[in-house]
N, C-alpha and C. Protein backbone atom coordinates (compact mmCIF):
# COMPACT_ATOMS: atom_id res chain seq x y z
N UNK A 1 43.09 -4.68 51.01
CA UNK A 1 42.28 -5.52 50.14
C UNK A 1 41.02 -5.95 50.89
N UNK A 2 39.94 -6.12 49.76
CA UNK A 2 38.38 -6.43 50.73
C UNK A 2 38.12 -7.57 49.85
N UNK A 3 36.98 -8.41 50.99
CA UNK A 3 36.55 -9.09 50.41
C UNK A 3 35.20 -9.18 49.66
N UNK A 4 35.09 -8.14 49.51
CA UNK A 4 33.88 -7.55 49.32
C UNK A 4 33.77 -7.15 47.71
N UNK A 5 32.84 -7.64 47.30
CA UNK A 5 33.14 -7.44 45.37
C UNK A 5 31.30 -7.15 45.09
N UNK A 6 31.54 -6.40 43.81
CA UNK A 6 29.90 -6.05 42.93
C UNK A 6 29.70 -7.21 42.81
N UNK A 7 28.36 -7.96 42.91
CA UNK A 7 27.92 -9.03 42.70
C UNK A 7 27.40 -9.93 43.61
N UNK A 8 28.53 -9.97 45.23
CA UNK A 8 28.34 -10.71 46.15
C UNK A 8 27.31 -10.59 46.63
N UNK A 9 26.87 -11.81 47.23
CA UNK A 9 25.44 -12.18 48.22
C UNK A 9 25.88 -11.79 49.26
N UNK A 10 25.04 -11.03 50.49
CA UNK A 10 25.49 -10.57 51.63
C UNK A 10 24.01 -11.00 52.57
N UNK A 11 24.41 -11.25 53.84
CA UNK A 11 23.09 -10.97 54.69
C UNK A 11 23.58 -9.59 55.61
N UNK A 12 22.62 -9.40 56.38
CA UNK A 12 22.65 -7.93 57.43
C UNK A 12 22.61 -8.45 58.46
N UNK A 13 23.51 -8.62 59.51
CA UNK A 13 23.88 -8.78 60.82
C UNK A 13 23.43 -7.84 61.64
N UNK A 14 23.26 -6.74 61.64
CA UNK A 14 23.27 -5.80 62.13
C UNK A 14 22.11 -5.59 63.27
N UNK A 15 21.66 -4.55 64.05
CA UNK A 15 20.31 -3.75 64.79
C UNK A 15 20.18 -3.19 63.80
N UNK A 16 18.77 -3.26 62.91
CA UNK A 16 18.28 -2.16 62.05
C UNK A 16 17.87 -0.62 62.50
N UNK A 17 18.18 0.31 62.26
CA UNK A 17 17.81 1.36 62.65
C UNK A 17 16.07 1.71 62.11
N UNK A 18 15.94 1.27 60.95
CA UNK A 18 14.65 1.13 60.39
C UNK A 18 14.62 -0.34 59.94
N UNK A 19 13.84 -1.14 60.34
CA UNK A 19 13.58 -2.33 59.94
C UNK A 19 12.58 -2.12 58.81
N UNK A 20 12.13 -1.18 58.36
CA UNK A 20 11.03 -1.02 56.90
C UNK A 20 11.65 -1.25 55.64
N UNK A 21 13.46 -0.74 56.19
CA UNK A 21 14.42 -0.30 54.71
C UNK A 21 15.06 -2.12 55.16
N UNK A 22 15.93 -2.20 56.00
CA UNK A 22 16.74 -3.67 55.64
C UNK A 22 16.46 -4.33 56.93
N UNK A 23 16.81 -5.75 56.84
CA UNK A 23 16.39 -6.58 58.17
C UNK A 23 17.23 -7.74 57.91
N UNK A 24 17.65 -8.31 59.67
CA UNK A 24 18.05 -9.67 59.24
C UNK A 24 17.58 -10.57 58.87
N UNK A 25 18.45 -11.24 58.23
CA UNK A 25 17.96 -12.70 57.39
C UNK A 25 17.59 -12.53 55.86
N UNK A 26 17.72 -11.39 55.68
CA UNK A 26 17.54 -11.04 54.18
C UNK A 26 18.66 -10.99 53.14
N UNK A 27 18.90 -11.90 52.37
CA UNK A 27 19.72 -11.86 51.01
C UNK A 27 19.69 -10.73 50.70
N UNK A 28 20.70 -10.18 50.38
CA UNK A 28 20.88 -9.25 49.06
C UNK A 28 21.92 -8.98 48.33
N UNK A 29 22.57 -8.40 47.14
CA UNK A 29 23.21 -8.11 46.35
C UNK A 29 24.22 -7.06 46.11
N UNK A 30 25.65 -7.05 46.44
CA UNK A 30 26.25 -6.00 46.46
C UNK A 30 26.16 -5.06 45.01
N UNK A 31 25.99 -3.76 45.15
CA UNK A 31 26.50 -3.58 43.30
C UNK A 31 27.99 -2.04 43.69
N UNK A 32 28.17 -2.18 44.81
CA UNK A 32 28.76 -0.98 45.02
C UNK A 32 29.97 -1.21 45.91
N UNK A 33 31.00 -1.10 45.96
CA UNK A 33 32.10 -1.15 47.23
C UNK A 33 32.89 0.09 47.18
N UNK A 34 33.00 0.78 48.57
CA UNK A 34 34.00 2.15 48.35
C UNK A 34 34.11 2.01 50.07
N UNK A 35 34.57 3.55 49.90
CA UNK A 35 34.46 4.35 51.39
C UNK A 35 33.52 4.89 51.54
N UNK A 36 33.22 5.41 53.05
CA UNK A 36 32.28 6.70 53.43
C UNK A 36 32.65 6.89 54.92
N UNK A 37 32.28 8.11 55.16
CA UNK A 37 32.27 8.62 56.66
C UNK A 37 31.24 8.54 57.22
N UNK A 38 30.60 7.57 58.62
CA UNK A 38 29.54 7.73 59.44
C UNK A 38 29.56 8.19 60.38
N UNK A 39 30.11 9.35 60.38
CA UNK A 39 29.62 10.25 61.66
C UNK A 39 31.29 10.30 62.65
N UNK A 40 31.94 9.55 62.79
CA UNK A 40 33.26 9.95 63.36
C UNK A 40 34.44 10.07 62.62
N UNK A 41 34.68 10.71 61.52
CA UNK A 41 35.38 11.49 60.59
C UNK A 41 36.63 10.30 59.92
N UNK A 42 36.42 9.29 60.25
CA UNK A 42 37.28 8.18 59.27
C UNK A 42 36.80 7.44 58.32
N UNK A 43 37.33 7.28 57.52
CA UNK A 43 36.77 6.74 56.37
C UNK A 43 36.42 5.00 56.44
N UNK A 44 35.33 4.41 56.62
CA UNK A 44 35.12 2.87 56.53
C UNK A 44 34.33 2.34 55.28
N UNK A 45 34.36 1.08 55.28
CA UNK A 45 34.23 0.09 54.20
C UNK A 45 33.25 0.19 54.02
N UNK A 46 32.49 0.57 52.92
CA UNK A 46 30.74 0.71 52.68
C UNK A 46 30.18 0.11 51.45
N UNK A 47 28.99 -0.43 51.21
CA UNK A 47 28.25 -1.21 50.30
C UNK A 47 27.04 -0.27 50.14
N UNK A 48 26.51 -0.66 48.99
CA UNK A 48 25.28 0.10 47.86
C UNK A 48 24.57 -1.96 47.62
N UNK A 49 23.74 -1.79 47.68
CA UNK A 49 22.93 -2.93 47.55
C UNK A 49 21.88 -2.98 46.37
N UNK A 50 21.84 -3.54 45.21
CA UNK A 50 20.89 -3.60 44.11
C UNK A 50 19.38 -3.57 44.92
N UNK A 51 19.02 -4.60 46.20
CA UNK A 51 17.81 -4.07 46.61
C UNK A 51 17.39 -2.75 47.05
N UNK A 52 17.94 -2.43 47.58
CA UNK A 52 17.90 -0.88 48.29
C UNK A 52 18.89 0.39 47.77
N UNK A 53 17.62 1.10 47.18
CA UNK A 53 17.98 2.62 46.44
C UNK A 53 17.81 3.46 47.79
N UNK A 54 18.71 4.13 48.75
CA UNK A 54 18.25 4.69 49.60
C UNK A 54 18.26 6.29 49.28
N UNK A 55 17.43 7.58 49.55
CA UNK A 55 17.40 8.18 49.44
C UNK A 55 18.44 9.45 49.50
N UNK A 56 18.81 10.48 49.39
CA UNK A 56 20.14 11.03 49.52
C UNK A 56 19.91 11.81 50.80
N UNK A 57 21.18 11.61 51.67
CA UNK A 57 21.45 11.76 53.39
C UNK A 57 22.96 12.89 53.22
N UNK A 58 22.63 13.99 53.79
CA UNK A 58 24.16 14.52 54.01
C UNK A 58 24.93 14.66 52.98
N UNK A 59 24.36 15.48 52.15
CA UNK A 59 24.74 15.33 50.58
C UNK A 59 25.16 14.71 49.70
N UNK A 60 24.84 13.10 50.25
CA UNK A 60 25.33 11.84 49.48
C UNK A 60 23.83 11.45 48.90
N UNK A 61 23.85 11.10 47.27
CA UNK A 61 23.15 10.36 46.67
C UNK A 61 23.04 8.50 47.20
N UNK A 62 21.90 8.04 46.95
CA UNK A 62 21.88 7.09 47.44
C UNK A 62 23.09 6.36 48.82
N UNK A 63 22.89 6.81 49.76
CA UNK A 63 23.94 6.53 51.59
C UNK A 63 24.23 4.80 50.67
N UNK A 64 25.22 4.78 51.35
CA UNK A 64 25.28 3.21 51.27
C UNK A 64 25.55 2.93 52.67
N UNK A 65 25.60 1.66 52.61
CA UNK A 65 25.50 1.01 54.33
C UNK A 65 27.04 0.61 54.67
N UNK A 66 26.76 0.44 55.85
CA UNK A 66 28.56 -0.27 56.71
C UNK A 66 28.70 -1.37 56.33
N UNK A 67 30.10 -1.84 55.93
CA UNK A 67 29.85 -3.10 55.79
C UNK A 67 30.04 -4.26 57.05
N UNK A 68 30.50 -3.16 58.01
CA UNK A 68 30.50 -4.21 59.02
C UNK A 68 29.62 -4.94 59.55
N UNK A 69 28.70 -4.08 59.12
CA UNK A 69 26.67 -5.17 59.27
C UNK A 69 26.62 -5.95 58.31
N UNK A 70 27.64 -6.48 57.96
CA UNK A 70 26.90 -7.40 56.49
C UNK A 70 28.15 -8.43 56.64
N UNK A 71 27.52 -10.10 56.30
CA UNK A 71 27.83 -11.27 56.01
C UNK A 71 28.32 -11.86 54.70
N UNK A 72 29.34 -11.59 53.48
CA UNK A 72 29.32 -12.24 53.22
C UNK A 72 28.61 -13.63 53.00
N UNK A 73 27.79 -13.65 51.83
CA UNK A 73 27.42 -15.55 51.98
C UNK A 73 28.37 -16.69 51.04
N UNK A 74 28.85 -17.49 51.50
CA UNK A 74 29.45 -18.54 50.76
C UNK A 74 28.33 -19.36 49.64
N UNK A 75 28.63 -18.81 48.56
CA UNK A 75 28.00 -19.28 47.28
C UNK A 75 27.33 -21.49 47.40
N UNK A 76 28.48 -21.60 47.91
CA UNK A 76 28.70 -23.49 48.10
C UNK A 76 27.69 -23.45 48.95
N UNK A 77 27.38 -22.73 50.43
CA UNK A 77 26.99 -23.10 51.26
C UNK A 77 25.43 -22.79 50.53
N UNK A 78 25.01 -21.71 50.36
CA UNK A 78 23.58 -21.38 50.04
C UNK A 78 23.23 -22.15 48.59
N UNK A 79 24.03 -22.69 47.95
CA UNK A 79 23.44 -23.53 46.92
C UNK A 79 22.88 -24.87 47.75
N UNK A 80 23.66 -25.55 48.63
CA UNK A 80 23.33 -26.40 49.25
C UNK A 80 22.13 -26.26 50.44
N UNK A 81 22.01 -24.87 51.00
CA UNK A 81 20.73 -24.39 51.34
C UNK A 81 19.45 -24.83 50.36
N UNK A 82 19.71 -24.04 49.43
CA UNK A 82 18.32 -24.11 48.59
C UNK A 82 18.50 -25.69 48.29
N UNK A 83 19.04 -26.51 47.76
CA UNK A 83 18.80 -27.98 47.46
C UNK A 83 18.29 -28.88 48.80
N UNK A 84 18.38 -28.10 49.67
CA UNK A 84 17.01 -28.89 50.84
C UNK A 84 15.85 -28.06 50.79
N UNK A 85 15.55 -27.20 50.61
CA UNK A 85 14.19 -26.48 50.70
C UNK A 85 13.67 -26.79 49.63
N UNK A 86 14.24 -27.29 47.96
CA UNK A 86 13.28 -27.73 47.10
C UNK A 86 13.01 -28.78 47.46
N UNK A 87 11.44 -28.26 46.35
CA UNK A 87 10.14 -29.75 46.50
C UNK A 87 10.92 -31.07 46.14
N UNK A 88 10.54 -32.35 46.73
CA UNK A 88 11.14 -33.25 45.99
C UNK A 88 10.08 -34.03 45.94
N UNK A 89 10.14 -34.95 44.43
CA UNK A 89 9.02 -35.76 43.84
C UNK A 89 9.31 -36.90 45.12
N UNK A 90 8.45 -37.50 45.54
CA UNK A 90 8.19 -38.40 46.70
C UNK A 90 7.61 -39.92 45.93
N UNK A 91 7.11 -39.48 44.67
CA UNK A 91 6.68 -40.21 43.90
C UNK A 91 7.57 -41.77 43.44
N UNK A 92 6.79 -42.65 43.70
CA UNK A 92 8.04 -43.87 43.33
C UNK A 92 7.87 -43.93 41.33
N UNK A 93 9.47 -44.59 41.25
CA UNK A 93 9.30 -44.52 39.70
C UNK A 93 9.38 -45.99 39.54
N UNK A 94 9.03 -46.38 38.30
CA UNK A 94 8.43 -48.19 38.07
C UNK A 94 9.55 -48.75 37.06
């Protein structure tokens, strides 16, 4: 079982191999969860991301990424993120 579902917010932990395609600190959106093989013939946990359409690699349509580079985000926690970064009226009321 994963914890990993279509929909989830993820960040990228990872060393980017191309920092042009994904980078840390960047939100994004799972829409994909399966398997794939990267290069040492076992099958691991892989994600497809609504931001990133990546091009087709090794006769796979759109590669998806490892998920071991990727964070889970706790929904609670990043709501409470964004409710400090909004503007707040400073304005006194009468």
């Amino acid at each position: 079982m994963t914890v990993w579902q279509p929909g989830m917010r993820c960040v990228f932990i990872g060393v980017a191999s191309d920092p042009k395609v994904i980078a840390n600190g960047i939100v994004y959106t799972v829409r994909w969860v399966g398997e794939a093989c990267f290069g040492e013939g076992e099958l691991c946990l892989a994600l497809k991301l609504h931001e990133i359409v990546r091009p087709p690699v090794l006769g796979f349509e759109d590669y998806p990424f490892a998920a071991q580079f990727f964070r889970p985000l706790s929904e609670t926690r990043l709501d409470q993120f964004r409710k400090l970064l909004a503007p707040v009226d400073t304005r006194e009321t009468v």
